[in-house]
Protein backbone atom coordinates (compact mmCIF):
# COMPACT_ATOMS: atom_id res chain seq x y z
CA UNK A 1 -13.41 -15.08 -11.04
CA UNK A 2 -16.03 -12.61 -11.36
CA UNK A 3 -17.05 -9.80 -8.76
CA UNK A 4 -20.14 -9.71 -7.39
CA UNK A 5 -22.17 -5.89 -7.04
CA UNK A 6 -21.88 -5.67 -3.78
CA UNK A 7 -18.05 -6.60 -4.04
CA UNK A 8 -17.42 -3.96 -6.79
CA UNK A 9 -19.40 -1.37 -4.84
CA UNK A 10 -17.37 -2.13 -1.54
CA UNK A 11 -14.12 -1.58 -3.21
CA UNK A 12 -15.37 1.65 -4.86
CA UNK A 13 -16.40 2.63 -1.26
CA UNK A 14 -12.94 2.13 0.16
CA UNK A 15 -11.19 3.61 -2.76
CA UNK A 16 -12.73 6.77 -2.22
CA UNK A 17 -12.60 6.92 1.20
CA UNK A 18 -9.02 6.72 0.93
CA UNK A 19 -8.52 9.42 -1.94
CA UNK A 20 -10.73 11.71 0.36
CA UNK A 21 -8.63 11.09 3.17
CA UNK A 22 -5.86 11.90 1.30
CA UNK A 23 -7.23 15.14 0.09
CA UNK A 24 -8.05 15.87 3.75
CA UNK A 25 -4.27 15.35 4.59
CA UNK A 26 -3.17 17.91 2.02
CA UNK A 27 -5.42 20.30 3.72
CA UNK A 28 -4.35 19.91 6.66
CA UNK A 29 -0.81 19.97 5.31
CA UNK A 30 -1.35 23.36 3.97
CA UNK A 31 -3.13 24.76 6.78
CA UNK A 32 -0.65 23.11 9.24
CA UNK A 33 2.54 24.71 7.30
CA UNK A 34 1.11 28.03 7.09
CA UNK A 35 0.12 27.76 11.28
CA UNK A 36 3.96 26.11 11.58
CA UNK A 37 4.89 29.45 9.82
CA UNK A 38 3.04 31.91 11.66
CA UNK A 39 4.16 30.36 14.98
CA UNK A 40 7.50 30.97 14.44
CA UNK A 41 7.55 34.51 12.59
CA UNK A 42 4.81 36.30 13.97
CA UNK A 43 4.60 35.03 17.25
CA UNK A 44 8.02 35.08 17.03
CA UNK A 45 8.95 31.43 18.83
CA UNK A 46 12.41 31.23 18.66
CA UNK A 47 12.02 33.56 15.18
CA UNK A 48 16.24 32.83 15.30
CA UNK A 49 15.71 29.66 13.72
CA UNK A 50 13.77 28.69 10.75
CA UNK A 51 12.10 25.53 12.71
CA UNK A 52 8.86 25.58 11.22
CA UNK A 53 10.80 24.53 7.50
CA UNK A 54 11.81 21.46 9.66
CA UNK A 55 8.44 20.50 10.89
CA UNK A 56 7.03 21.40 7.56
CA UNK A 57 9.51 19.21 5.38
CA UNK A 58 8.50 16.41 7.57
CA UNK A 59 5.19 16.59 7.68
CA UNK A 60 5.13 17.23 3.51
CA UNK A 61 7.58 13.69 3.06
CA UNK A 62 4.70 11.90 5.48
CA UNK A 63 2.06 13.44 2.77
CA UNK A 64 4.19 12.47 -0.36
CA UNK A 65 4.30 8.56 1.42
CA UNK A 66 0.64 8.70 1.94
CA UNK A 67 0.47 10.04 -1.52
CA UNK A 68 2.37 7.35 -3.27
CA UNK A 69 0.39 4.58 -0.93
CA UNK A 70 -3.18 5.45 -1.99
CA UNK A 71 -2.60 6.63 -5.82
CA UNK A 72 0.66 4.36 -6.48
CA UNK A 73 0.70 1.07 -4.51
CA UNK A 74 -3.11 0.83 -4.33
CA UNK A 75 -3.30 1.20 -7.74
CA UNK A 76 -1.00 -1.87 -8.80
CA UNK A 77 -0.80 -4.43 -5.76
CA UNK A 78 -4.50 -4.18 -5.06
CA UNK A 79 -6.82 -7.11 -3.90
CA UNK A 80 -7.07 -8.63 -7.44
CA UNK A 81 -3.17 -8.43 -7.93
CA UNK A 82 -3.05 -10.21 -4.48
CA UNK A 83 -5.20 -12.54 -5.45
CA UNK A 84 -3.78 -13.16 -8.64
CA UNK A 85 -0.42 -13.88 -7.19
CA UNK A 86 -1.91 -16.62 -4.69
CA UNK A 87 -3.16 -18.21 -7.29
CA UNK A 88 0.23 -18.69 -9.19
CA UNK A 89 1.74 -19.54 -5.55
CA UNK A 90 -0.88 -22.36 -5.13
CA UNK A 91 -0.49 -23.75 -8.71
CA UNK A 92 3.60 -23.44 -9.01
CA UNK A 93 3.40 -25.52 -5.56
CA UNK A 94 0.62 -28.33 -6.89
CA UNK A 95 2.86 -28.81 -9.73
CA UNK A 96 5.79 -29.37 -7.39
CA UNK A 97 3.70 -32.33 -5.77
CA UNK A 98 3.04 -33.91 -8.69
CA UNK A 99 6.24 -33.77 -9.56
CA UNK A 100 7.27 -35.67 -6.01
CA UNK A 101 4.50 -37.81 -6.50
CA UNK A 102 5.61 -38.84 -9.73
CA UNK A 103 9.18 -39.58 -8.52
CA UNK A 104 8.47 -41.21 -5.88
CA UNK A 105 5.70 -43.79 -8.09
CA UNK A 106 8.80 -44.05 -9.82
CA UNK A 107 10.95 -44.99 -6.91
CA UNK A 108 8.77 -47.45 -5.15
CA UNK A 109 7.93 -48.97 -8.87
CA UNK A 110 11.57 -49.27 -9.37
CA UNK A 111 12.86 -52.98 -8.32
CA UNK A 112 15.94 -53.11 -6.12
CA UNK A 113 18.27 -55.34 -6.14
């Protein structure tokens, strides 16, 4: 199947809307940790615990997922991979009719006695 213009230029759209976002996450990331930091050192909220490496470990494993989702996943189970893989679905079940069409032309042709 080939892709139209406007269906190439669409997907090129999305695709970098979603790398920008991600970029925009790690910004935020940083800027976050370093605020997270600052919080709880300078401003010294509850500067007896070290909470700000909590909020800042989960925040950075959110990132890495987000990461992994646009650069990883997106890359290999895309629309064309997903498309691909209906495609085999559609044809592995047409064969299976035929197949039970063909027995059962064989069973009604068969004579009983």
């Amino acid at each position: 199947m080939e892709k139209t213009q406007h269906e190439l230029y669409e997907y090129a759209r999305k695709r970098v809307k979603q790398k920008k976002l991600v970029y925009l996450h790690f910004v935020l990331f940083f800027v976050g940790s370093i605020f997270l930091y600052i919080i709880n050192r300078w401003l010294e909220v509850y500067p007896e615990y070290n909470w700000y490496l909590w909020g800042i470990t989960a925040w950075a494993f959110v990132f890495i997922l987000h990461f992994i989702k646009i650069f990883v996943t997106e890359t290999f189970i895309n629309k064309t991979w997903e498309r691909e893989q209906i495609e085999k679905l559609v044809a592995r079940q047409q064969r299976r009719i035929e197949e039970l069409q063909k027995k059962l032309d064989n069973d009604t042709n068969t004579p009983t006695l």
